[in-house]
PDB file of N, CA and C in Angstrom:
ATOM      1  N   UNK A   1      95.530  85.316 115.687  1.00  0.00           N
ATOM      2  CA  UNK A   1      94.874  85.900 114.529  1.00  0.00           C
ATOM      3  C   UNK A   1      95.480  87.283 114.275  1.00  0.00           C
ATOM      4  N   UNK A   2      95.885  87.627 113.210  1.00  0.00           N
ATOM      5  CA  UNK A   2      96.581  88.990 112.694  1.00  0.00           C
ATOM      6  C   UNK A   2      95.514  90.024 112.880  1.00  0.00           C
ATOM      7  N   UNK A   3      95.473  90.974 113.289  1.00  0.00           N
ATOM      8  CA  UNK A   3      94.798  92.242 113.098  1.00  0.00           C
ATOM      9  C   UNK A   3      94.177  93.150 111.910  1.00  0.00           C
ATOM     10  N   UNK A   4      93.660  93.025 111.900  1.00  0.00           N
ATOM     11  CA  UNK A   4      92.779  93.553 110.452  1.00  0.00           C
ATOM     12  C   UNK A   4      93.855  95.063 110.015  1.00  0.00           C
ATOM     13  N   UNK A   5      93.745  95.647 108.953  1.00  0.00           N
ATOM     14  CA  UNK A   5      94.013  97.254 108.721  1.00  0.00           C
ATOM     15  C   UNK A   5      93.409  97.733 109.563  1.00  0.00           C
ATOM     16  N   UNK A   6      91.990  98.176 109.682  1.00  0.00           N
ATOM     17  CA  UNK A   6      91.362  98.724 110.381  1.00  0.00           C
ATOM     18  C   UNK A   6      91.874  98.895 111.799  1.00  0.00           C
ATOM     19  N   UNK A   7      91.889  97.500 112.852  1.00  0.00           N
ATOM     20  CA  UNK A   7      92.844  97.851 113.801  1.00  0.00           C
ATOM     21  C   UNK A   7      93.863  98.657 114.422  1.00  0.00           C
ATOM     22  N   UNK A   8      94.926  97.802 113.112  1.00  0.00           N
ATOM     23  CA  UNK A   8      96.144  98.643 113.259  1.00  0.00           C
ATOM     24  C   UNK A   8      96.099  99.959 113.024  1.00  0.00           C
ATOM     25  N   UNK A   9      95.161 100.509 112.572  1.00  0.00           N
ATOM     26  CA  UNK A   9      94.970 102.204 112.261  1.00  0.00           C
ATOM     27  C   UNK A   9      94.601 102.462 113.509  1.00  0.00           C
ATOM     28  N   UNK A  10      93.847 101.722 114.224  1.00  0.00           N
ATOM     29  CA  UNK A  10      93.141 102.521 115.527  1.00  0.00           C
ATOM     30  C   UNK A  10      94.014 102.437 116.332  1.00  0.00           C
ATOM     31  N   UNK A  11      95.043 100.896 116.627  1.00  0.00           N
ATOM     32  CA  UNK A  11      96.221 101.656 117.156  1.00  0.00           C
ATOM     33  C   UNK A  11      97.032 102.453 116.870  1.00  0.00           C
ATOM     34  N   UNK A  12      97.419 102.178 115.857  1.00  0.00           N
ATOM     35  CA  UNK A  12      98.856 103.322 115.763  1.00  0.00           C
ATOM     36  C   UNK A  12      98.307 105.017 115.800  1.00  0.00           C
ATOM     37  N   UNK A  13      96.940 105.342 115.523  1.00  0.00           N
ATOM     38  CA  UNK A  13      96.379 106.589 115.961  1.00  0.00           C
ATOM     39  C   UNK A  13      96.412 106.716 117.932  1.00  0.00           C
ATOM     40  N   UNK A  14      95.755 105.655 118.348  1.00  0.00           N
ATOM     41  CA  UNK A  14      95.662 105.594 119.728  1.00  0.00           C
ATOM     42  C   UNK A  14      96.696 105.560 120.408  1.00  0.00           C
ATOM     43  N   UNK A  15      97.897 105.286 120.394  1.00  0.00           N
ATOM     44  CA  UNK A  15      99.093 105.580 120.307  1.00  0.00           C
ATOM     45  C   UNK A  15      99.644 106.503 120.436  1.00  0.00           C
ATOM     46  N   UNK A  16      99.236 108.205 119.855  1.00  0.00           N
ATOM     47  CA  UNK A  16      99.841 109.110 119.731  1.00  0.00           C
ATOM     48  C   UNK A  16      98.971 110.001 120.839  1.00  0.00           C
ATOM     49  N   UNK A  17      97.977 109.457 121.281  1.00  0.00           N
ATOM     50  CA  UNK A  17      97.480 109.979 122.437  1.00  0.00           C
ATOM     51  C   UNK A  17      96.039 110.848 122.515  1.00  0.00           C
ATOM     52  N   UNK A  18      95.595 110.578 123.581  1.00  0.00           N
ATOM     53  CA  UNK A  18      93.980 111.193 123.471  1.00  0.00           C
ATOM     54  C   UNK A  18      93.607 112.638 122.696  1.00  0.00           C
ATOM     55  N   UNK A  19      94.453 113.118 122.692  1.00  0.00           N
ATOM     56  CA  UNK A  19      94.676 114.853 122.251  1.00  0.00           C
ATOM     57  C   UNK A  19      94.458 114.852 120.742  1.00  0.00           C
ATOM     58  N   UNK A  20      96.025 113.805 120.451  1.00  0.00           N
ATOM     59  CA  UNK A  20      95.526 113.152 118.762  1.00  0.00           C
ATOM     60  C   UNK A  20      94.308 112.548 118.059  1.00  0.00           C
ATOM     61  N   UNK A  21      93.846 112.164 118.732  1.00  0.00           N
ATOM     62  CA  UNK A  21      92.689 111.149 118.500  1.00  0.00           C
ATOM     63  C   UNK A  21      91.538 112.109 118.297  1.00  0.00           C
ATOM     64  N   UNK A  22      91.376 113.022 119.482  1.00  0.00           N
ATOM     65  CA  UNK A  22      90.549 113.945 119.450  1.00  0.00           C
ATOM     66  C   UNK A  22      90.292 115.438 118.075  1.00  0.00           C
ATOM     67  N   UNK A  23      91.758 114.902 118.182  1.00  0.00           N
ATOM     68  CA  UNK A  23      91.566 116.297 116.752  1.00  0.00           C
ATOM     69  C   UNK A  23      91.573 115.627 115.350  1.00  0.00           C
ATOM     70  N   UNK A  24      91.413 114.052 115.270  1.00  0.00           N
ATOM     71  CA  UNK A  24      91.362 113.545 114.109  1.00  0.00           C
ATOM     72  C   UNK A  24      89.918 113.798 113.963  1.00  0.00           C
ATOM     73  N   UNK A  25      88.820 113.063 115.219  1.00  0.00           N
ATOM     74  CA  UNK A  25      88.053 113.328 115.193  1.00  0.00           C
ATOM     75  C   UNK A  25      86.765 114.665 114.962  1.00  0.00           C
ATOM     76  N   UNK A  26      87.495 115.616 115.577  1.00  0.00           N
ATOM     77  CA  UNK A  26      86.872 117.091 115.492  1.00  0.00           C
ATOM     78  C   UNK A  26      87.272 117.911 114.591  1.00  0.00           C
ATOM     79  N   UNK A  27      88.370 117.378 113.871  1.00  0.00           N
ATOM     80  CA  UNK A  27      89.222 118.983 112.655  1.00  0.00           C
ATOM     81  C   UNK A  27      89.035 117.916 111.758  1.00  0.00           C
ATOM     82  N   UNK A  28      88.401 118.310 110.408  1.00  0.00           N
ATOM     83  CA  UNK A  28      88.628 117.917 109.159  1.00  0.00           C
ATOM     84  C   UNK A  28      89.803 118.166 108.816  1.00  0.00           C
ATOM     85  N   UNK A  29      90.591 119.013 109.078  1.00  0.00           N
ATOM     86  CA  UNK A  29      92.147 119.400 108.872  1.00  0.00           C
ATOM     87  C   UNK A  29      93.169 118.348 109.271  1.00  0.00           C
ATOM     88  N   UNK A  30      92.921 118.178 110.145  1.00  0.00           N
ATOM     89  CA  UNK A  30      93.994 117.119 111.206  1.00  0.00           C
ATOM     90  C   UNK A  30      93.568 115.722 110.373  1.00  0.00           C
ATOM     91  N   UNK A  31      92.232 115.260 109.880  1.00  0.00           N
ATOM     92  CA  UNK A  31      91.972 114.191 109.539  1.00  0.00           C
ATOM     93  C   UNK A  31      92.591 114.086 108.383  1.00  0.00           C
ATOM     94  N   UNK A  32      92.539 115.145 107.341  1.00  0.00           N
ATOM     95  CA  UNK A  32      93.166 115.143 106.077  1.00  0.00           C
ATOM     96  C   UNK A  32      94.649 114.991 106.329  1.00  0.00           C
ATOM     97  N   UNK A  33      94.967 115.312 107.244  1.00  0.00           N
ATOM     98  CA  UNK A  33      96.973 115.475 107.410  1.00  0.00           C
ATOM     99  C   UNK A  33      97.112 113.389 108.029  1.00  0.00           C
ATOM    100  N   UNK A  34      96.316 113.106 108.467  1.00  0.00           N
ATOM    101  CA  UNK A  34      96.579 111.725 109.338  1.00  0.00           C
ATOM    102  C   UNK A  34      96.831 110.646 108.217  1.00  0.00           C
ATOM    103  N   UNK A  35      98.010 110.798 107.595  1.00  0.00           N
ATOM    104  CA  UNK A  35      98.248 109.309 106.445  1.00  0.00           C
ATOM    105  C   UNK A  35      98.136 108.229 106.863  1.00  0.00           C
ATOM    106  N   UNK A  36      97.998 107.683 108.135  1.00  0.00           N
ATOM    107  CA  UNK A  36      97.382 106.377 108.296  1.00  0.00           C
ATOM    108  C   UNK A  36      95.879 106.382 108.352  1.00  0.00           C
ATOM    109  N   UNK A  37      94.946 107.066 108.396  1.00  0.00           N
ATOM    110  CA  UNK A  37      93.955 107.293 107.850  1.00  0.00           C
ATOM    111  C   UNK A  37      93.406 107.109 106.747  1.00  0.00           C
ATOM    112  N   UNK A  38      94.640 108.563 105.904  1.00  0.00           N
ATOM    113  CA  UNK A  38      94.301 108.102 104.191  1.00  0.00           C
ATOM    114  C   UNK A  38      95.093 107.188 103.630  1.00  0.00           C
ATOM    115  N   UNK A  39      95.593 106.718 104.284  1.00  0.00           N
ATOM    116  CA  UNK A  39      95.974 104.937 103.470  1.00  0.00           C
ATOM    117  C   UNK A  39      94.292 104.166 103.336  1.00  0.00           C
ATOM    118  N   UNK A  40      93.255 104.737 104.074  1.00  0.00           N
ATOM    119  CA  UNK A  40      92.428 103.549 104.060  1.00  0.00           C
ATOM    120  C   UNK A  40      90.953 104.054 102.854  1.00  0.00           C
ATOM    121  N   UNK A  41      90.018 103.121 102.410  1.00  0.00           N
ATOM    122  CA  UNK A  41      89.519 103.444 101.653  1.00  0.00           C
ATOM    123  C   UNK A  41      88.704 104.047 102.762  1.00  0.00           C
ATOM    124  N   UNK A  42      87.828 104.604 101.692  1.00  0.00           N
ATOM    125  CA  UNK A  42      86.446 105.693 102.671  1.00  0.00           C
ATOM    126  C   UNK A  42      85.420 104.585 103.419  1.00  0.00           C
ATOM    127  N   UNK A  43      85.306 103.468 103.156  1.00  0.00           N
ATOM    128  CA  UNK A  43      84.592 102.558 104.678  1.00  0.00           C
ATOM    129  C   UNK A  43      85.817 102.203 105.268  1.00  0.00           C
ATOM    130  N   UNK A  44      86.909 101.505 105.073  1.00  0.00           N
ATOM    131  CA  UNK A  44      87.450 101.252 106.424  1.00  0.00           C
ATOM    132  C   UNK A  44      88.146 102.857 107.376  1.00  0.00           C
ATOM    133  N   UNK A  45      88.270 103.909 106.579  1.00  0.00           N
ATOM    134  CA  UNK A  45      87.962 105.623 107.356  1.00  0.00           C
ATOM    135  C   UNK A  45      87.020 105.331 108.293  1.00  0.00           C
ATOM    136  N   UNK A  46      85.764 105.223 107.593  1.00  0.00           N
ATOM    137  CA  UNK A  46      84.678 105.220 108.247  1.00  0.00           C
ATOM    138  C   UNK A  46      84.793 104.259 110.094  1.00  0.00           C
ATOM    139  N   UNK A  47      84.861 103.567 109.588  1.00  0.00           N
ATOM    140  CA  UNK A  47      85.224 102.399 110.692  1.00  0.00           C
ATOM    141  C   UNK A  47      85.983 102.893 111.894  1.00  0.00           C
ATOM    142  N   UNK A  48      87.429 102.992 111.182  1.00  0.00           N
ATOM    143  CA  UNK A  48      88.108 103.461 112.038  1.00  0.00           C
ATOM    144  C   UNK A  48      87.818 104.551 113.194  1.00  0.00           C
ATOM    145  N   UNK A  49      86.987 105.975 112.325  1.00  0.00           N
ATOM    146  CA  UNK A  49      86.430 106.919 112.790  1.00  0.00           C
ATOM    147  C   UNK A  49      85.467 106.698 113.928  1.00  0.00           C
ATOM    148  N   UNK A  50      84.389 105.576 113.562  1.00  0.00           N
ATOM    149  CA  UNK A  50      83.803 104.891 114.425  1.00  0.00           C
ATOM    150  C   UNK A  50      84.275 104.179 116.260  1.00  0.00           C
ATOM    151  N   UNK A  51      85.586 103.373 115.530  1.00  0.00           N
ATOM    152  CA  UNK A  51      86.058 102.888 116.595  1.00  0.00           C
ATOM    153  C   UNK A  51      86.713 103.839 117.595  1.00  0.00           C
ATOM    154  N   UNK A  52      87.297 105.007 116.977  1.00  0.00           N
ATOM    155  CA  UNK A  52      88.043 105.601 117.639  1.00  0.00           C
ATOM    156  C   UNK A  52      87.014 106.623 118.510  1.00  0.00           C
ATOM    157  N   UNK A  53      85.761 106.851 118.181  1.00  0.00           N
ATOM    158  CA  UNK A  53      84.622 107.672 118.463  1.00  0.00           C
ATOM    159  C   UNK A  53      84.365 106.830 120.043  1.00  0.00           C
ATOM    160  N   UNK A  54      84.377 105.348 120.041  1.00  0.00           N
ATOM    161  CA  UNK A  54      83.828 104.239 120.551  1.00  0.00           C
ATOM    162  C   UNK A  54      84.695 104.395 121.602  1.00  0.00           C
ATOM    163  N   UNK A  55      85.947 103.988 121.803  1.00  0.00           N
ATOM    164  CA  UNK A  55      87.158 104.469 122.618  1.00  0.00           C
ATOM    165  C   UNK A  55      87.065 105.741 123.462  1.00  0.00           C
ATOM    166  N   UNK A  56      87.399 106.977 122.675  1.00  0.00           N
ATOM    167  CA  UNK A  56      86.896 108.383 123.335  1.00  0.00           C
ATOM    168  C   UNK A  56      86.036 108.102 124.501  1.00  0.00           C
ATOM    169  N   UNK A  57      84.629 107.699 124.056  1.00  0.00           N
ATOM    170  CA  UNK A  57      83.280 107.558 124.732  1.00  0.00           C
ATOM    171  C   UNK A  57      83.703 106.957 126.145  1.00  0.00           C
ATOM    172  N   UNK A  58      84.436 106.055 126.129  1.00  0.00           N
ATOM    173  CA  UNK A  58      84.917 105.395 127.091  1.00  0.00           C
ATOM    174  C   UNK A  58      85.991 106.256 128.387  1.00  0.00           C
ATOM    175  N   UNK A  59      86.646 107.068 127.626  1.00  0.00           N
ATOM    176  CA  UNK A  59      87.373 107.838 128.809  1.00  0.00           C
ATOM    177  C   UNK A  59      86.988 109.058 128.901  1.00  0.00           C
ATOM    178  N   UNK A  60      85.519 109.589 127.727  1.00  0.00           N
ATOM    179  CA  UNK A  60      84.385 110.827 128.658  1.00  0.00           C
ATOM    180  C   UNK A  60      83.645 110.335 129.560  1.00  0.00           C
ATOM    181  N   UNK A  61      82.836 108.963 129.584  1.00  0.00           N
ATOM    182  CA  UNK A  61      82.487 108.440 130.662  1.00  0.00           C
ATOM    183  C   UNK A  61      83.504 108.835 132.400  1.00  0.00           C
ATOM    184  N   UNK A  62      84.751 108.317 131.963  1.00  0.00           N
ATOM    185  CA  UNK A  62      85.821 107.800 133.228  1.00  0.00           C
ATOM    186  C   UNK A  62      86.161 109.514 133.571  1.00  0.00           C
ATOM    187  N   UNK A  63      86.291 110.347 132.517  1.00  0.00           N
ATOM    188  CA  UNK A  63      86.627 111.551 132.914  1.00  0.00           C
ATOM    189  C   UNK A  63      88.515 111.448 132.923  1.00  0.00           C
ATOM    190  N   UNK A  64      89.039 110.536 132.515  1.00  0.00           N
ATOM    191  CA  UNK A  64      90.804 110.336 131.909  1.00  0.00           C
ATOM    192  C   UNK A  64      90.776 110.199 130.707  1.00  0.00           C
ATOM    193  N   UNK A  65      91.773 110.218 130.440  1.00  0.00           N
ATOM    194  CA  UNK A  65      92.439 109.844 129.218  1.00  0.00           C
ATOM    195  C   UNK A  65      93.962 109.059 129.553  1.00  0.00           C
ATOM    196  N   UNK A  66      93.944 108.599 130.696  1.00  0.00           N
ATOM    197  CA  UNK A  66      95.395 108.240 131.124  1.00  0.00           C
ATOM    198  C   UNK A  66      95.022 106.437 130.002  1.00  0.00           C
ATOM    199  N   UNK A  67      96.066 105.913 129.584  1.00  0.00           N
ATOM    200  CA  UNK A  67      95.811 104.690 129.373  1.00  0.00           C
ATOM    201  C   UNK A  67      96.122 103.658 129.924  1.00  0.00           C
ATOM    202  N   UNK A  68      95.809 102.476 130.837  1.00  0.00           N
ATOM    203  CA  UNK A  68      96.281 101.199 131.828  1.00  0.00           C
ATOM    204  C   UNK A  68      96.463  99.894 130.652  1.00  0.00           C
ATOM    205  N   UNK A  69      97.467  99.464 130.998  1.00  0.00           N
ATOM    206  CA  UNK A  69      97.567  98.477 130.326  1.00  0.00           C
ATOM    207  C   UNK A  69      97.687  97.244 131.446  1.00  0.00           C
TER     208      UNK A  69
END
């Protein structure tokens, strides 16, 4: 099954690393500069923002940010 937009935004953001992710999330600045972001309409933003919120949560729990594949 192909990956939705939405997805592929959360990877190719997740990708550039916890640091990135984090300042999409916390700087309205950084979010406005992230063009794979504003490629998306304002719910799948939303979403994305969500998922990537969802992720984070997961390695403040663990206390890393290293990623295992």
């Amino acid at each position: 099954m192909p990956k939705s937009q939405v997805e592929s935004v959360v990877d190719i953001i997740c990708h550039r690393g916890c640091r990135y992710v984090n300042a999409v999330l916390q700087d309205s600045d950084q979010r406005q500069h992230c063009a794979e972001l504003n490629a998306l309409d304002h719910r799948d933003q939303q979403l994305v923002l969500a998922e990537l919120s969802a992720v984070m949560a997961v390695y403040d729990e663990t206390g890393s940010c290293d990623v295992f594949t």
